[in-house]
Protein backbone atom coordinates (compact mmCIF):
# COMPACT_ATOMS: atom_id res chain seq x y z
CA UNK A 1 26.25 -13.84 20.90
CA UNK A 2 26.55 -13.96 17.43
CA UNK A 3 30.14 -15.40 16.69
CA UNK A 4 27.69 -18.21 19.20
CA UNK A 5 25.05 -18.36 16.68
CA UNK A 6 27.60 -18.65 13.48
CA UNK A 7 29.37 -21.47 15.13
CA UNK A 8 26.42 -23.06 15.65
CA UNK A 9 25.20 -22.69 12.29
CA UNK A 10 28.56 -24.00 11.00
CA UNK A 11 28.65 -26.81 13.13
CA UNK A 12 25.08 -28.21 11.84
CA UNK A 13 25.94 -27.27 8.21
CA UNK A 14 28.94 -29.73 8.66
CA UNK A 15 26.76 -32.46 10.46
CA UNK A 16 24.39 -32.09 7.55
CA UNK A 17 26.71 -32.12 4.90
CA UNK A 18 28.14 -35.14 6.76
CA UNK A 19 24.86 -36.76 7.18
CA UNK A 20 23.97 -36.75 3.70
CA UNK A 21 27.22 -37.52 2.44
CA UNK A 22 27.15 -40.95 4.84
CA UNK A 23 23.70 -41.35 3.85
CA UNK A 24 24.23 -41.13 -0.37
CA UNK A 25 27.84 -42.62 -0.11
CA UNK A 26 26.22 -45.86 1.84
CA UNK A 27 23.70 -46.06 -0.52
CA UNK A 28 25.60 -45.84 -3.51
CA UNK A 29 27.87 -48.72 -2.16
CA UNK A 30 24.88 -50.80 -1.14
CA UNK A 31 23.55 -50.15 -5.44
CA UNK A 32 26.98 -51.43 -6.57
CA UNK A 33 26.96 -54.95 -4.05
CA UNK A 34 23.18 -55.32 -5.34
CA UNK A 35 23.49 -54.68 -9.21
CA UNK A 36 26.69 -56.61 -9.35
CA UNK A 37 24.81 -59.68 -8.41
CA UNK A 38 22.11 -58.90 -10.96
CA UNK A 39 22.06 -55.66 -13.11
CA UNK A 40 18.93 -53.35 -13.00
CA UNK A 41 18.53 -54.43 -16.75
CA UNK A 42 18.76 -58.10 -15.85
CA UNK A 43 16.08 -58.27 -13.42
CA UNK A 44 14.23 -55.69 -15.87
CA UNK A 45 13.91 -58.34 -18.81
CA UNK A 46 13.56 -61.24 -15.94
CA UNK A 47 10.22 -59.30 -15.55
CA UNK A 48 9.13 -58.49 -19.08
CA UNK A 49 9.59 -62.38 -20.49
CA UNK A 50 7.65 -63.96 -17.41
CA UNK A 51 4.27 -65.44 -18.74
CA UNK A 52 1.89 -62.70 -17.95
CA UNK A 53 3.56 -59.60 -18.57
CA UNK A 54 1.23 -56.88 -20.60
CA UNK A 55 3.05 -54.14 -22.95
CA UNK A 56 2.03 -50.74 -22.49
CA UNK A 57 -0.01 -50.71 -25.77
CA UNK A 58 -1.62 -53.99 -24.52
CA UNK A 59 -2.90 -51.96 -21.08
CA UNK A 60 -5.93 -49.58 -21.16
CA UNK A 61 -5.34 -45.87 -20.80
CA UNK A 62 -7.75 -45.77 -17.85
CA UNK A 63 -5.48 -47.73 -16.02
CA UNK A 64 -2.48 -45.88 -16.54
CA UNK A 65 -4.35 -42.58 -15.63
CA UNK A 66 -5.90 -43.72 -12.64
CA UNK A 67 -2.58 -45.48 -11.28
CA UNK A 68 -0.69 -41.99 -11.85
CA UNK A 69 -3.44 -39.79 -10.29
CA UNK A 70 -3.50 -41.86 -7.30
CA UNK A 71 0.22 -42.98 -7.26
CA UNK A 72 2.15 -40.37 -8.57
CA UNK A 73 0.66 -36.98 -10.25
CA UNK A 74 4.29 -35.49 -11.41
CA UNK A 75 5.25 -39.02 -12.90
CA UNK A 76 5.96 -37.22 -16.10
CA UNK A 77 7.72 -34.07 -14.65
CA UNK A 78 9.90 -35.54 -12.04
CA UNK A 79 12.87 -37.46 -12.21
CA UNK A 80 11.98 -40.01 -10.63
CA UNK A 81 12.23 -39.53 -7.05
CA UNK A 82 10.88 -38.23 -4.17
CA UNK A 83 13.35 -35.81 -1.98
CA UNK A 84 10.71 -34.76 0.54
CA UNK A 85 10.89 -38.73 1.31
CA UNK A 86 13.87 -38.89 1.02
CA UNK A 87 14.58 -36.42 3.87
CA UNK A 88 12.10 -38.27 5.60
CA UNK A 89 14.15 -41.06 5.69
CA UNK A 90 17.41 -39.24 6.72
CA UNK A 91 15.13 -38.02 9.71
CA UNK A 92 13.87 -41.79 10.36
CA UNK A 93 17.25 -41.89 12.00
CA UNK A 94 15.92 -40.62 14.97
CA UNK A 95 12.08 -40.78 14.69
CA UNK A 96 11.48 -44.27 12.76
CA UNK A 97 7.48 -42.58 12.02
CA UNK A 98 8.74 -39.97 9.45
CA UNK A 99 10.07 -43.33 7.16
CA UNK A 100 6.99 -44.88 7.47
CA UNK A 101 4.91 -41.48 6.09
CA UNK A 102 6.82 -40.23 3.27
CA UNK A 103 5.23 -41.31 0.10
CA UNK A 104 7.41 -42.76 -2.98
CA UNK A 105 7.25 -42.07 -6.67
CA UNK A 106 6.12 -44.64 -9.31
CA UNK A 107 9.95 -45.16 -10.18
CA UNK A 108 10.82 -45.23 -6.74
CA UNK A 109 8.15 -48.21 -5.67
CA UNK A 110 9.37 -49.89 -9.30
CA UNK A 111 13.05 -49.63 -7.71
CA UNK A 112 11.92 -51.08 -4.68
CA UNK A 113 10.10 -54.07 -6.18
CA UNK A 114 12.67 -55.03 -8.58
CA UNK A 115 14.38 -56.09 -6.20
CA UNK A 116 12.24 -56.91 -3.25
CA UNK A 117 13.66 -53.70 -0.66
CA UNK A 118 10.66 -53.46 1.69
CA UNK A 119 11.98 -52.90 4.42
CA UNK A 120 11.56 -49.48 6.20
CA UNK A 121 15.01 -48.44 6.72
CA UNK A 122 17.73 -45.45 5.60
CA UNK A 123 19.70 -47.86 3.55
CA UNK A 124 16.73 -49.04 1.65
CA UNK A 125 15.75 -45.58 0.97
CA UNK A 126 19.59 -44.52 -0.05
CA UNK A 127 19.60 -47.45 -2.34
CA UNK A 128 16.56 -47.39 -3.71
CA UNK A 129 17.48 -43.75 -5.18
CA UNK A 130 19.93 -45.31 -7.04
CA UNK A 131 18.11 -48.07 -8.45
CA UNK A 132 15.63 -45.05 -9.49
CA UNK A 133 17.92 -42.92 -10.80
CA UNK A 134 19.27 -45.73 -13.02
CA UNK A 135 15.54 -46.48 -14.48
CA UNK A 136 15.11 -42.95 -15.49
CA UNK A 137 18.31 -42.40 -17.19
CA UNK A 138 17.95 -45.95 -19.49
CA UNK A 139 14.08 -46.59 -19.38
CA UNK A 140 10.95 -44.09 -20.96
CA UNK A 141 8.21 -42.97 -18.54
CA UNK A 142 6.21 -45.43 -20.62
CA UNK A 143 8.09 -48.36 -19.83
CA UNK A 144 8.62 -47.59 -16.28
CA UNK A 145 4.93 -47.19 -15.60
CA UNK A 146 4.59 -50.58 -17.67
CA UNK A 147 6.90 -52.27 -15.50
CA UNK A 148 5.03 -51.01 -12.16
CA UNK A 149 1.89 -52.41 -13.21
CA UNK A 150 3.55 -55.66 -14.02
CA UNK A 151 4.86 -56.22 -10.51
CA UNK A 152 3.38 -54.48 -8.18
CA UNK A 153 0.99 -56.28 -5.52
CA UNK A 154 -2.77 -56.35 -6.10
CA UNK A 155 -3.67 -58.51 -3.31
CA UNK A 156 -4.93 -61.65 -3.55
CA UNK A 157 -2.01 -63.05 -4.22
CA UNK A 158 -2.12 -61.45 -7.52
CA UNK A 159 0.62 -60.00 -8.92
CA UNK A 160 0.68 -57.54 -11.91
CA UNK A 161 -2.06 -56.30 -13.79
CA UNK A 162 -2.84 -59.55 -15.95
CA UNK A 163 -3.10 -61.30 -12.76
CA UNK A 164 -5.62 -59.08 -10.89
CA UNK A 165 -8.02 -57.85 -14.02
CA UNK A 166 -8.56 -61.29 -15.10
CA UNK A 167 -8.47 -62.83 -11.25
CA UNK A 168 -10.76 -60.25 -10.39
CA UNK A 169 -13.05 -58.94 -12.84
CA UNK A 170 -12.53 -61.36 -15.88
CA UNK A 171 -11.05 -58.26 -18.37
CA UNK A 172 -8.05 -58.46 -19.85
CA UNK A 173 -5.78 -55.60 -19.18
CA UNK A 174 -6.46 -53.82 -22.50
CA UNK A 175 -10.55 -54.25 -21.99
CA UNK A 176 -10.52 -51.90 -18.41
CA UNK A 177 -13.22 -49.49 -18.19
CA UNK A 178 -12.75 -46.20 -16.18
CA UNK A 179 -15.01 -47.92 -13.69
CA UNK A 180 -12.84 -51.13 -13.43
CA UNK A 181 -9.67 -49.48 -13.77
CA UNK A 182 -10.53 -47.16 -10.62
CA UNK A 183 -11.07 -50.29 -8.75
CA UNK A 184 -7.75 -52.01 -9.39
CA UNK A 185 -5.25 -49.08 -9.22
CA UNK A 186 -6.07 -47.79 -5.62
CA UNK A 187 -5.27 -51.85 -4.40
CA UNK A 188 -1.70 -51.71 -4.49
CA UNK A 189 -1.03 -48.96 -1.89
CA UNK A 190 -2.58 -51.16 1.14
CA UNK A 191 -3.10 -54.64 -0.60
CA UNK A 192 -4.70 -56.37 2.78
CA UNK A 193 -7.04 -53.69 2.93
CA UNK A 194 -8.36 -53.40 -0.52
CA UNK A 195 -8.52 -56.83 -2.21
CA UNK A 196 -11.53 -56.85 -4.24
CA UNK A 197 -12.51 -61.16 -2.34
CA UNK A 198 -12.60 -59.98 1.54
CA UNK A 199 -12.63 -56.08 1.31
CA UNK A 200 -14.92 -55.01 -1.49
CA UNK A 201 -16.67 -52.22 0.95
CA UNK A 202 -13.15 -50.49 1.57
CA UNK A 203 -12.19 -51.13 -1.82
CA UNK A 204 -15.18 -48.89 -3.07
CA UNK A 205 -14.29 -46.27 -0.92
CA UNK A 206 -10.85 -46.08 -2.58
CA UNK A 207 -12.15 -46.08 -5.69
CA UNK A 208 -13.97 -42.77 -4.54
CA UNK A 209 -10.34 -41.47 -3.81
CA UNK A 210 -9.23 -42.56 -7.31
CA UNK A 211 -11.72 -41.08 -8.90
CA UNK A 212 -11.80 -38.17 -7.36
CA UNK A 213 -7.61 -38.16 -8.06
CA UNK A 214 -8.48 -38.75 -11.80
CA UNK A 215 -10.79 -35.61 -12.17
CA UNK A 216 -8.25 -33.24 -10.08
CA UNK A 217 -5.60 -34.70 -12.95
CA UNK A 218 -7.88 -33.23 -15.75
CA UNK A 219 -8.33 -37.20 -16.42
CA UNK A 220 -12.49 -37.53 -15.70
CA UNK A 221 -14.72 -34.66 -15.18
CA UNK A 222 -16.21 -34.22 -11.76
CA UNK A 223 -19.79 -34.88 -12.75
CA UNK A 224 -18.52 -38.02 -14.02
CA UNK A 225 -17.27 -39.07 -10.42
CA UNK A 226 -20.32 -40.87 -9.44
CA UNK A 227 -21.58 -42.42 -12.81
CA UNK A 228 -18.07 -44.80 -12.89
CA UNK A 229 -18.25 -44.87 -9.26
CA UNK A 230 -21.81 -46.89 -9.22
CA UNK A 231 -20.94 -48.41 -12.73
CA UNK A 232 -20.84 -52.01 -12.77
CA UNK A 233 -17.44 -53.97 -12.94
């Protein structure tokens, strides 16, 4: 019975090895095809000379807090991705739900922007590590965060931060209040769903959830919660 259970143990040790060697090996090839066409730096200062990019010193600090507590809390610890997901997506293989749950890192949902990978699928995942990877070894935390804000989707066919906090609220970037700030940075995980035009009721609720994220992150203090919360934008 047990030289039964040690084979069996052996045997999925050298599927999983296998597994994750297919999985990083197929990614890594996929990261070579894609950057050869256009570097990671390339498409990097594509985005930071297009008309309405804002520098990090040109953004308000309550946006940058209240995208991190509701996007990313370890964005300054980790390095830059997310291997919980990432064995999500090995799992996907056979149950395509787990891919669609596992959450991503800032870096990882820059990765997957820069170069348009939205589709739920293993490869996308593999490669997107990569592209992650690469940020963090060349780019600061502050410049990565700066480049999320600059592309992600706001809805509204707004993208990047100029885009939305002048589309929507008539602030520039640099002018956001706690209050406004809230707002905007809980948009960009279901776009549809909380663009300020058609879905200003279920945006307000997710500005709840950001808020409440900001005072767990030591950013706002609870009591403060429902003074932004019913502050005017």
């Amino acid at each position: 019975m047990k030289k039964l259970v040690k084979f069996i143990f052996k045997l999925l040790l050298i599927l999983i090895i296998g597994f994750v060697g297919v999985f990083f090996g197929k990614g890594y090839w996929n990261y070579l095809q894609l950057t050869e066409t256009k570097s990671v730096d390339e498409v990097v200062n594509e985005v930071r000379t297009s008309p309405y990019y804002v520098d990090y010193d040109d953004i308000s600090p309550n946006l940058i807090r209240a995208t991190i507590a509701i996007e990313d809390r370890r964005f300054y610890d980790h390095g830059g991705f997310d291997y919980i997901g990432l064995v999500r997506a090995a799992i996907s293989q056979f149950d395509e739900d787990l891919l669609t749950s596992g959450g991503s890192t800032i870096t990882q949902q820059l990765a997957k922007n820069l170069y348009g990978m939205f589709e739920s699928s293993w490869d996308r995942k593999s490669t997107e590590f990569f592209v992650a990877r690469y940020l963090e070894k060349h780019y600061s935390k502050n410049e990565i965060i700066t480049l999320y804000v600059n592309v992600i989707n706001y809805g509204n066919n707004y993208t990047g931060i100029y885009e939305a906090s002048m589309g929507y609220l008539d602030t520039l970037p640099e002018d956001l209040t706690v209050a406004q700030a809230s707002l905007l940075a809980g948009i960009p995980q279901s776009p549809s769903h909380y663009e300020l035009v058609n879905h200003f009721s279920q945006a307000k609720q997710k500005q709840y959830a950001v808020l409440k994220a900001m005072a767990e992150c030591g950013y706002i203090s609870e009591s403060d919660i429902a003074t932004y919360y019913n502050a005017s934008v």
